[in-house]
C-alpha atoms as a PDB file:
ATOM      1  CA  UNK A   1      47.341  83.765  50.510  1.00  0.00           C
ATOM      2  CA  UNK A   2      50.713  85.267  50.717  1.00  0.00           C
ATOM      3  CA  UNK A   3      53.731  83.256  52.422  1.00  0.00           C
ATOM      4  CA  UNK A   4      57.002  84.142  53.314  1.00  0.00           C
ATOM      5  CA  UNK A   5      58.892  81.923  50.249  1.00  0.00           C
ATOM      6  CA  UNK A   6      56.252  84.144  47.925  1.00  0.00           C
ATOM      7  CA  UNK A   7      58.681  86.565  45.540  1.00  0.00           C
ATOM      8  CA  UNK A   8      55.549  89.172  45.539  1.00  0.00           C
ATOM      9  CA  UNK A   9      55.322  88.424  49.337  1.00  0.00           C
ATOM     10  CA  UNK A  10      58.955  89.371  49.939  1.00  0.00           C
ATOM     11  CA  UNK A  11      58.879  92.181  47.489  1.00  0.00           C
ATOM     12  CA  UNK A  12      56.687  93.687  50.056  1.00  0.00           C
ATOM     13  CA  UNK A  13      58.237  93.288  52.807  1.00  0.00           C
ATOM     14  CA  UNK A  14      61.232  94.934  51.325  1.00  0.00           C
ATOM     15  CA  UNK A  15      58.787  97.718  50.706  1.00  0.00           C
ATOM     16  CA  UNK A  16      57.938  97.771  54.075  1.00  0.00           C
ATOM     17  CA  UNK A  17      54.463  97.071  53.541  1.00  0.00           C
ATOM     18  CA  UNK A  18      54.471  94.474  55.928  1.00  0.00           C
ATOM     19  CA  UNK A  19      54.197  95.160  59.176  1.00  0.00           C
ATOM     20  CA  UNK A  20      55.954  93.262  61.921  1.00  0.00           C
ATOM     21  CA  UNK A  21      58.681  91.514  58.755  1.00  0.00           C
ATOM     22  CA  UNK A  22      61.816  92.991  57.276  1.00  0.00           C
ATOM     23  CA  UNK A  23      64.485  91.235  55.189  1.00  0.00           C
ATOM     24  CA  UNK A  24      68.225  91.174  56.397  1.00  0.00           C
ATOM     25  CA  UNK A  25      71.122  90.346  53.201  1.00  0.00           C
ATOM     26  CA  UNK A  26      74.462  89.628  54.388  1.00  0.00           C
ATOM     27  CA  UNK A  27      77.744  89.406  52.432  1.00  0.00           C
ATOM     28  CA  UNK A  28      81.257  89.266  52.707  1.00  0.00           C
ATOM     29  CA  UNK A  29      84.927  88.210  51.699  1.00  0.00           C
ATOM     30  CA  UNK A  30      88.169  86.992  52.897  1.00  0.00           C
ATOM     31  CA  UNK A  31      91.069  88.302  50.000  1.00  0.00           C
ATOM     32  CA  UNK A  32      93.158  84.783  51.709  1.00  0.00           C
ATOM     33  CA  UNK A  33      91.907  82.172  53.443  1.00  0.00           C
ATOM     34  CA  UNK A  34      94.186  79.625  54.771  1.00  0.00           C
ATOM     35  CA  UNK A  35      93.977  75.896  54.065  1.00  0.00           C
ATOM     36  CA  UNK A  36      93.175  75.434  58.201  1.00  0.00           C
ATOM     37  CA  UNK A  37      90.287  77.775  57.299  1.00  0.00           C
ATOM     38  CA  UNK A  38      88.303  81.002  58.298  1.00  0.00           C
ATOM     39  CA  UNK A  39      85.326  83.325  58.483  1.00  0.00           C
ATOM     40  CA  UNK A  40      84.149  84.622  55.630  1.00  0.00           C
ATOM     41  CA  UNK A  41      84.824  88.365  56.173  1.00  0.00           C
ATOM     42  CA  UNK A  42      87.225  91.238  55.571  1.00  0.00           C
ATOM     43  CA  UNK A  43      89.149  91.140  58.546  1.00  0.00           C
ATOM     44  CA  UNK A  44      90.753  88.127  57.866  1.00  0.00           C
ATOM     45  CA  UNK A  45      90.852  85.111  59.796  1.00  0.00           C
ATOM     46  CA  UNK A  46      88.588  84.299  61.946  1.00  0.00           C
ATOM     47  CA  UNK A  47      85.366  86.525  63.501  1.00  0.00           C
ATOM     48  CA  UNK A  48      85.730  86.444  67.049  1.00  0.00           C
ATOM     49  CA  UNK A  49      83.783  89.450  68.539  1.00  0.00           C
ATOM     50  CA  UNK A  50      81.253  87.691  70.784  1.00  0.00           C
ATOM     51  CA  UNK A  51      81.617  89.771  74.017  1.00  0.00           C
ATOM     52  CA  UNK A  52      79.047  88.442  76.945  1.00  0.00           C
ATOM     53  CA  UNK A  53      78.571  92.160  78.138  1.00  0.00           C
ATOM     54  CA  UNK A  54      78.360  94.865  76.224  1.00  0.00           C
ATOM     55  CA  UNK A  55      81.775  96.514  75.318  1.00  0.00           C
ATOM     56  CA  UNK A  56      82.812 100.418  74.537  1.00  0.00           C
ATOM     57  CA  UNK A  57      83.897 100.544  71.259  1.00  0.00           C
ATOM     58  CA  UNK A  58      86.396 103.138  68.877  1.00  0.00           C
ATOM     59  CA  UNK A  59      86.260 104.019  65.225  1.00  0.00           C
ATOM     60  CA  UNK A  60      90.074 104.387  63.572  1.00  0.00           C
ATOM     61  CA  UNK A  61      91.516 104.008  59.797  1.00  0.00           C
ATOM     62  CA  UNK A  62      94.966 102.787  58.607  1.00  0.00           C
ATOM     63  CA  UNK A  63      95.106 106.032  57.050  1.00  0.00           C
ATOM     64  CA  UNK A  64      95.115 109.584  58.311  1.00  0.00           C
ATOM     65  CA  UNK A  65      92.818 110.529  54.546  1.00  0.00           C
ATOM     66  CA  UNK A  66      89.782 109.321  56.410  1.00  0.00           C
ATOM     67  CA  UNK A  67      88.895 112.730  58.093  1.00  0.00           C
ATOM     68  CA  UNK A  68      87.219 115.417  57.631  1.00  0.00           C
ATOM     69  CA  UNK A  69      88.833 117.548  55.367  1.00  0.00           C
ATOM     70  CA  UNK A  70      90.962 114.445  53.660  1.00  0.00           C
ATOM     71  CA  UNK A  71      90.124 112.699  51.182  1.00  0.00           C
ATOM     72  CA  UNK A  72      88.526 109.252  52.235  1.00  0.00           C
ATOM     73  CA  UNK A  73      85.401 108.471  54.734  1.00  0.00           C
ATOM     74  CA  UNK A  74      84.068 111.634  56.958  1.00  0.00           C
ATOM     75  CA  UNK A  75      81.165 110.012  58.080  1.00  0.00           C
ATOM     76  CA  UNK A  76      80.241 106.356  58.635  1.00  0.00           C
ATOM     77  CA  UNK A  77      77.110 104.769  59.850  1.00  0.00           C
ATOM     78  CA  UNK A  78      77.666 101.360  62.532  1.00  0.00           C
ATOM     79  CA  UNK A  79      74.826  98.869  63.536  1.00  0.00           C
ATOM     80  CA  UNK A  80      74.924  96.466  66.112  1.00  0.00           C
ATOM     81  CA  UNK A  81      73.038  95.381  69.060  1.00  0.00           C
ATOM     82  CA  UNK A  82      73.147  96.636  72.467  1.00  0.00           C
ATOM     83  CA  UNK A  83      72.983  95.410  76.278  1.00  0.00           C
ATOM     84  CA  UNK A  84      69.569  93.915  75.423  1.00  0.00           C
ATOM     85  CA  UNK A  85      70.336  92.353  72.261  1.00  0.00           C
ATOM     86  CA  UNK A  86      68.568  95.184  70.554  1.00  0.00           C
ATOM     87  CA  UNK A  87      69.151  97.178  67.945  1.00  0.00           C
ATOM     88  CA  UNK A  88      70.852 100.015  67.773  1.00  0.00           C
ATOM     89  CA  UNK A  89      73.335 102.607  65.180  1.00  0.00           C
ATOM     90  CA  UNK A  90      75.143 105.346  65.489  1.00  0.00           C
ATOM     91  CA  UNK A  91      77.196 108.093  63.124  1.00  0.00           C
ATOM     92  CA  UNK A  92      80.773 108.994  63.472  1.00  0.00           C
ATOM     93  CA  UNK A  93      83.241 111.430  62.615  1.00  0.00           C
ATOM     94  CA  UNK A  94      86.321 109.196  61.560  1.00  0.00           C
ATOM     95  CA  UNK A  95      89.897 111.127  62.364  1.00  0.00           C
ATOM     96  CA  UNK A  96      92.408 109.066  60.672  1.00  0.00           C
ATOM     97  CA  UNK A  97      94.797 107.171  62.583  1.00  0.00           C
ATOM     98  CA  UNK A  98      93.714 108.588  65.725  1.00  0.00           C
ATOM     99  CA  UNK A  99      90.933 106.010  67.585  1.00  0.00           C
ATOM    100  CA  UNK A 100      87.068 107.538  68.104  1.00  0.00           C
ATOM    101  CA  UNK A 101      85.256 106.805  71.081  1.00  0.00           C
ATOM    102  CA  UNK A 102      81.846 105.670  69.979  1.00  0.00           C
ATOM    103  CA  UNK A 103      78.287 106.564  71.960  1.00  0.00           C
ATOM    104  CA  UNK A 104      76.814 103.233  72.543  1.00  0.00           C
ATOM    105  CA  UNK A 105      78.236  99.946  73.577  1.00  0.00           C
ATOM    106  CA  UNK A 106      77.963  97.095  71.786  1.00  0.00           C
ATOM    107  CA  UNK A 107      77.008  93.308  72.490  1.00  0.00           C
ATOM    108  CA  UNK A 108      77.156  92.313  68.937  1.00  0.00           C
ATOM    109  CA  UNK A 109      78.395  94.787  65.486  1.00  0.00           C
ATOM    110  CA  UNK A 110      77.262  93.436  62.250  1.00  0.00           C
ATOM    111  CA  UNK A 111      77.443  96.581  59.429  1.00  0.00           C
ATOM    112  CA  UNK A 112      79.069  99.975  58.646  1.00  0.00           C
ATOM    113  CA  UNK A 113      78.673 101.737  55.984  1.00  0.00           C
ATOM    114  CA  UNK A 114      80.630 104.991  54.587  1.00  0.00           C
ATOM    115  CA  UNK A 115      77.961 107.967  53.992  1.00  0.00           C
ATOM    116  CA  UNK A 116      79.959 110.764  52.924  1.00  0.00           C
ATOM    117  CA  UNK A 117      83.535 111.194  51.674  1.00  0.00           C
ATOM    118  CA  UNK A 118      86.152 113.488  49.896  1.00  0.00           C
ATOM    119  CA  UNK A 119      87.714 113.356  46.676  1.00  0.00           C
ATOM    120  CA  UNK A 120      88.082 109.469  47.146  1.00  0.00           C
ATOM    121  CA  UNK A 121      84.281 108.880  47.221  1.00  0.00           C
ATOM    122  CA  UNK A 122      85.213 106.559  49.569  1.00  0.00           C
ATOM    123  CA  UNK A 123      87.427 105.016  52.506  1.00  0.00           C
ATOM    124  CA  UNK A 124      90.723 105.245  51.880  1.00  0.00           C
ATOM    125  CA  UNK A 125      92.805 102.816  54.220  1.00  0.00           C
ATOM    126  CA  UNK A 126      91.096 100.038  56.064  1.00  0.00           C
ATOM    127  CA  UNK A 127      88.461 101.065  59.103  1.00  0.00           C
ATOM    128  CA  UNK A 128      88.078  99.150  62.291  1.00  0.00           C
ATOM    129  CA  UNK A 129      85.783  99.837  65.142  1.00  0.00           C
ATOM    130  CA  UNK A 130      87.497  97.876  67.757  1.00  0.00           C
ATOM    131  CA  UNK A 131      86.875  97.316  71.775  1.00  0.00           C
ATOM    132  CA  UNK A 132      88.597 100.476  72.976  1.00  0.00           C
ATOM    133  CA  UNK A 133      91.980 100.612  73.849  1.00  0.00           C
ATOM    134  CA  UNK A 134      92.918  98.371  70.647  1.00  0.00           C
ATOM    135  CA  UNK A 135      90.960  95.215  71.213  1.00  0.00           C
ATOM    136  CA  UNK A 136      88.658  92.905  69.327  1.00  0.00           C
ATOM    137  CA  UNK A 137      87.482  93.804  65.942  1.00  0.00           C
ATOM    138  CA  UNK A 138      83.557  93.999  65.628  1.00  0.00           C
ATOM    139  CA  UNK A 139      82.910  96.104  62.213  1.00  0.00           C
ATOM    140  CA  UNK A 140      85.947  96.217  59.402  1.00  0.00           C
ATOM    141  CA  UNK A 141      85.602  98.123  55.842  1.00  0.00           C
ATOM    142  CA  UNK A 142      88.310  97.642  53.977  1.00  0.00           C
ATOM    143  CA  UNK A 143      90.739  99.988  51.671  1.00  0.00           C
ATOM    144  CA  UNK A 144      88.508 101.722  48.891  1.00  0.00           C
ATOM    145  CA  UNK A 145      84.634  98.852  49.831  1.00  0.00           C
ATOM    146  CA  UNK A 146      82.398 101.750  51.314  1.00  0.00           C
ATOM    147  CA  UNK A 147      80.835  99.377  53.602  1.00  0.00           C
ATOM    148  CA  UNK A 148      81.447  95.823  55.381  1.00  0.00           C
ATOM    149  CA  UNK A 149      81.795  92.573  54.037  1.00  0.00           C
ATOM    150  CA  UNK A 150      81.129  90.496  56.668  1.00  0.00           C
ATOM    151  CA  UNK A 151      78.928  87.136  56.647  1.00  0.00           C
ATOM    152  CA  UNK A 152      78.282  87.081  60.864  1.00  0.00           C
ATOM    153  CA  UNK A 153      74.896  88.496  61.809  1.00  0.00           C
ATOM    154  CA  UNK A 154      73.168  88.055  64.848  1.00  0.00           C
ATOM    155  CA  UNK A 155      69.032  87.706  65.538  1.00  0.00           C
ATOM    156  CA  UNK A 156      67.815  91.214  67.326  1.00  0.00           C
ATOM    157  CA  UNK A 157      65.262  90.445  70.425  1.00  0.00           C
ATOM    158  CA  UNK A 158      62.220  89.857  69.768  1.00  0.00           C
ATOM    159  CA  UNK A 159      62.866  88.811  66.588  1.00  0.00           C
ATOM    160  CA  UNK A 160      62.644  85.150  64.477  1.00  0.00           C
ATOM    161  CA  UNK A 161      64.794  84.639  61.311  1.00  0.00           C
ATOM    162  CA  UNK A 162      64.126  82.572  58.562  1.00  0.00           C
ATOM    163  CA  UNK A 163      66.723  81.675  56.327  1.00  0.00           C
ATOM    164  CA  UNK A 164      65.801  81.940  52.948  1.00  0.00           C
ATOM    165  CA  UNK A 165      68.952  81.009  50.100  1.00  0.00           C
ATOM    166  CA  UNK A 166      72.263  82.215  50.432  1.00  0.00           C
ATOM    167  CA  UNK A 167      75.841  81.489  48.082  1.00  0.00           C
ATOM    168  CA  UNK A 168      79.350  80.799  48.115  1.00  0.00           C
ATOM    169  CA  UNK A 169      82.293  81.558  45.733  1.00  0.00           C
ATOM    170  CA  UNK A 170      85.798  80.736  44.996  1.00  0.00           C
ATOM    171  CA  UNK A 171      88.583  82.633  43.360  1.00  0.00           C
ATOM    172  CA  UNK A 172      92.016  80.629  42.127  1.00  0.00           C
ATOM    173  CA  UNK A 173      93.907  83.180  40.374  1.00  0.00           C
ATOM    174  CA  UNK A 174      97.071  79.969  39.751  1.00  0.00           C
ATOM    175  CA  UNK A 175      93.923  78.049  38.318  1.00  0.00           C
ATOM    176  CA  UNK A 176      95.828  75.094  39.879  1.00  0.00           C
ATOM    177  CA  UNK A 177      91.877  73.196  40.252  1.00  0.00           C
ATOM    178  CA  UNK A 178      91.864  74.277  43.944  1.00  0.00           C
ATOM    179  CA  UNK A 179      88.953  73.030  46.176  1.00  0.00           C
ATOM    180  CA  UNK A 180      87.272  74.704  49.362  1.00  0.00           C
ATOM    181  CA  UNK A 181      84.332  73.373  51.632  1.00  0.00           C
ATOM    182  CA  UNK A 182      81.596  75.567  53.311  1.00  0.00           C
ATOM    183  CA  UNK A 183      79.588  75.697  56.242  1.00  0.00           C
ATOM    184  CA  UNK A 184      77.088  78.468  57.248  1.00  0.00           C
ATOM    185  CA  UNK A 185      76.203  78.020  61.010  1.00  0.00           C
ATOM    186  CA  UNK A 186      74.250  78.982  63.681  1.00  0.00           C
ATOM    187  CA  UNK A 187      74.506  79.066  67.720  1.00  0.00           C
ATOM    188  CA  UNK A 188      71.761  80.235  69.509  1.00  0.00           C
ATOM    189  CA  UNK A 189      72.672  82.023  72.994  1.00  0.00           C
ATOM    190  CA  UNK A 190      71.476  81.359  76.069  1.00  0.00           C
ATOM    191  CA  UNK A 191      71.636  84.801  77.139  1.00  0.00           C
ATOM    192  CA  UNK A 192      75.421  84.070  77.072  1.00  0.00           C
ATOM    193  CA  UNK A 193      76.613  81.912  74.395  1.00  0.00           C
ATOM    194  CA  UNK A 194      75.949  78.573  73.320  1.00  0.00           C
ATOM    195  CA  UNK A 195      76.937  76.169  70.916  1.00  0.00           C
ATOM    196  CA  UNK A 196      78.111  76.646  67.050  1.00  0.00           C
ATOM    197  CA  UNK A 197      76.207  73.932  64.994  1.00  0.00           C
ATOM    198  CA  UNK A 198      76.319  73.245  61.293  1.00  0.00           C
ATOM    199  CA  UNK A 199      72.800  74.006  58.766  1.00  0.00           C
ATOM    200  CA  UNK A 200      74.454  73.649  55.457  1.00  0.00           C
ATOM    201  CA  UNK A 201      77.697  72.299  54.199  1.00  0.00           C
ATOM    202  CA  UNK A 202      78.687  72.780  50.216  1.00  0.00           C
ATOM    203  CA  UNK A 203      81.659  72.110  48.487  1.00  0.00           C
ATOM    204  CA  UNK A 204      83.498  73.888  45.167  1.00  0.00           C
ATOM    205  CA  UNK A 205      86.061  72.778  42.853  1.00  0.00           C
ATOM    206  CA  UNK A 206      87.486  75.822  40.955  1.00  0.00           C
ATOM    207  CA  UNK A 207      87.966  73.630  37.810  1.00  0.00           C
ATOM    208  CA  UNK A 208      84.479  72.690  37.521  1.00  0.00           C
ATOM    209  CA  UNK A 209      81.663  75.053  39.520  1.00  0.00           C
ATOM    210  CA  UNK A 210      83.715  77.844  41.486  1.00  0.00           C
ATOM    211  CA  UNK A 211      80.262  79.258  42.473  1.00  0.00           C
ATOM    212  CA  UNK A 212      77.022  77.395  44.113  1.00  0.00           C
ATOM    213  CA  UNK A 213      74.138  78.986  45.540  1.00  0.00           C
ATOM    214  CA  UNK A 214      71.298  77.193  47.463  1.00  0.00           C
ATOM    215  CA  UNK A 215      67.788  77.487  48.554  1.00  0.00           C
ATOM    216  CA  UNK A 216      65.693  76.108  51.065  1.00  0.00           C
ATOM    217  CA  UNK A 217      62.294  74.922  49.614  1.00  0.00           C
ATOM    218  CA  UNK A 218      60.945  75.594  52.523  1.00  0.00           C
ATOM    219  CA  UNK A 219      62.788  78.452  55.236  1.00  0.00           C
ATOM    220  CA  UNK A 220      65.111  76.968  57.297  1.00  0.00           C
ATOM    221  CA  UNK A 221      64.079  78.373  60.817  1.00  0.00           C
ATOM    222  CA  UNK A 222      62.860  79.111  63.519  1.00  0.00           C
ATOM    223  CA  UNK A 223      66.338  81.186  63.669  1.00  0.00           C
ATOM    224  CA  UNK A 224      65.345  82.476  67.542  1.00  0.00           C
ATOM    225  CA  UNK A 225      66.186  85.706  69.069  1.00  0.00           C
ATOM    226  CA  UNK A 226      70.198  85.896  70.001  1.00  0.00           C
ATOM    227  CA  UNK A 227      70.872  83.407  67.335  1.00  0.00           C
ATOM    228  CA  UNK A 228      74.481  84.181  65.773  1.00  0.00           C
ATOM    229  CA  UNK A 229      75.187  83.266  62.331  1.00  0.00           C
ATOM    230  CA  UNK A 230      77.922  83.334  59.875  1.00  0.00           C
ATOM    231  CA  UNK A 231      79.559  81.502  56.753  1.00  0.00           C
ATOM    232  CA  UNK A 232      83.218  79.317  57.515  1.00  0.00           C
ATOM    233  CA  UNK A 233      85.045  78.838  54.702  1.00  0.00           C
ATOM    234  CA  UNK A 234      86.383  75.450  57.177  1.00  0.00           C
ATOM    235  CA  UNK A 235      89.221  73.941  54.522  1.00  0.00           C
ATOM    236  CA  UNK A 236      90.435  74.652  51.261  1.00  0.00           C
ATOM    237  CA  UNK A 237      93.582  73.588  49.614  1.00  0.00           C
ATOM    238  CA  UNK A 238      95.490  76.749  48.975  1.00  0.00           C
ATOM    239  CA  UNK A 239      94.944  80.334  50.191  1.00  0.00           C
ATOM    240  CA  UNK A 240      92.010  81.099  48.553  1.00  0.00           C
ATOM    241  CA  UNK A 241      89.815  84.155  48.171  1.00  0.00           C
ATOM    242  CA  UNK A 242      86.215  83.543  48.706  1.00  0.00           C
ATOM    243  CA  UNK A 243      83.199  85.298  49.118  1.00  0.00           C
ATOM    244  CA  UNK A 244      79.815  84.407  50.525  1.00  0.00           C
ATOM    245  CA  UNK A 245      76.072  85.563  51.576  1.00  0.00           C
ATOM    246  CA  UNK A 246      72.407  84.743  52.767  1.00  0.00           C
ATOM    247  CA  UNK A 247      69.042  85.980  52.762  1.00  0.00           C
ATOM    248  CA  UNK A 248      67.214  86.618  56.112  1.00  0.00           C
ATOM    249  CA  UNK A 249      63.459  87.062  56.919  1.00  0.00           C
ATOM    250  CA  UNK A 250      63.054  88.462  60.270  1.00  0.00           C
ATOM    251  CA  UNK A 251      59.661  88.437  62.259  1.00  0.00           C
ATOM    252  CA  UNK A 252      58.546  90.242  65.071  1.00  0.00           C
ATOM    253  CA  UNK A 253      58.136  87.937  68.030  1.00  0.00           C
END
């Protein structure tokens, strides 16, 4: 009998030869975290798009070559979930500098990815899609990465996720034996937010093991529907780059 820590078991549902199960993988990086700490994304800092209503979004780039007709991103794919915590994705036309009004509005943004570009082959400057108007960033794709690297991820409705192995990584380019500690976390919302809580903690050294990944021998879960999740890089002791990911299963309710 197939389970869901069975390799041959999650081969299929990658396949999509199982109905009602489909795998999420998350990753991301932050070039500099500080030594007070922050998401593990490309924006920098920390990830603070959480809205409680659903908010109108806009596309823009740092630099006017992402258009059609220049030669970075001129088209890019967005996912997130809408009013109802459901799924949802939409295409756009970037036009440089100049701020796109997306189609849908947005609860929660998670991925973008570039589809087509010019001579570049990719995104030139770095791509936002912020609340409209300039404000909170939900998706960012950095200079010349094609797609987001961004560890926060939130359970669609009427789904459950199971949290199958994930990994986190340091980079001292001084190789002055900096360390940096870990958390990946979880708050499940009750319909408007609730509370952040810790489900695994790790530390690295970058003189000894600058990379650690770890796996649940059984999945850690239920993950309910709503439930946000990301990786905190929470303290290091220089500005560090760091990178980080996970492995979802996701089961219709």
């Amino acid at each position: 009998m197939s389970f869901i820590g069975d390799k041959s078991f999650l081969l299929e549902v990658a396949k999509g030869n199982v109905p009602g199960h489909s795998i999420v993988n998350k990753f991301g990086h932050n070039v500099a975290v500080p030594t007070i700490g922050a998401d593990v994304w490309s924006g920098g800092g920390d990830y603070t798009f959480y809205p409680t209503t659903a908010q109108s979004m806009e596309l823009v780039s740092d630099s006017a070559a992402d258009a059609v007709g220049g030669t970075g991103a001129t088209s890019i794919i967005v996912y997130g979930l809408d009013t109802n915590w459901e799924e949802v994705s939409e295409i756009i036309t970037p036009t440089g500098t100049t701020p796109v009004a997306l189609a849908n509005t947005y609860r929660r943004m998670y991925r973008g990815i570039i589809l087509t570009a010019g001579t570049n082959e990719t995104n030139v400057g770095n791509i936002s899609v912020q609340i409209s108007g300039g404000g909170i960033v939900g998706v960012h794709i950095a200079a010349n990465d094609g797609q987001t690297q961004q560890t926060n991820y939130t359970i669609p409705a009427g789904k459950t996720g199971y949290f199958m192995k994930g990994y986190v990584a340091t980079s001292d380019d001084d190789k002055n034996g900096e360390a940096a500690e870990f958390q990946w976390k979880a708050r499940p919302n009750n319909g408007v937010t609730g509370a952040w809580s810790v489900k695994g903690q790790m530390g690295l050294n970058t003189i000894g093991s600058s990379n650690w990944q770890y796996e649940y021998g059984a999945p850690a879960g239920p993950l309910p529907e709503k439930t946000d999740i990301k990786i905190r890089c929470f303290l290091t002791t220089a500005t560090l780059g760091v990178v980080g990911g996970y492995d979802l299963v996701l089961v219709d309710d």
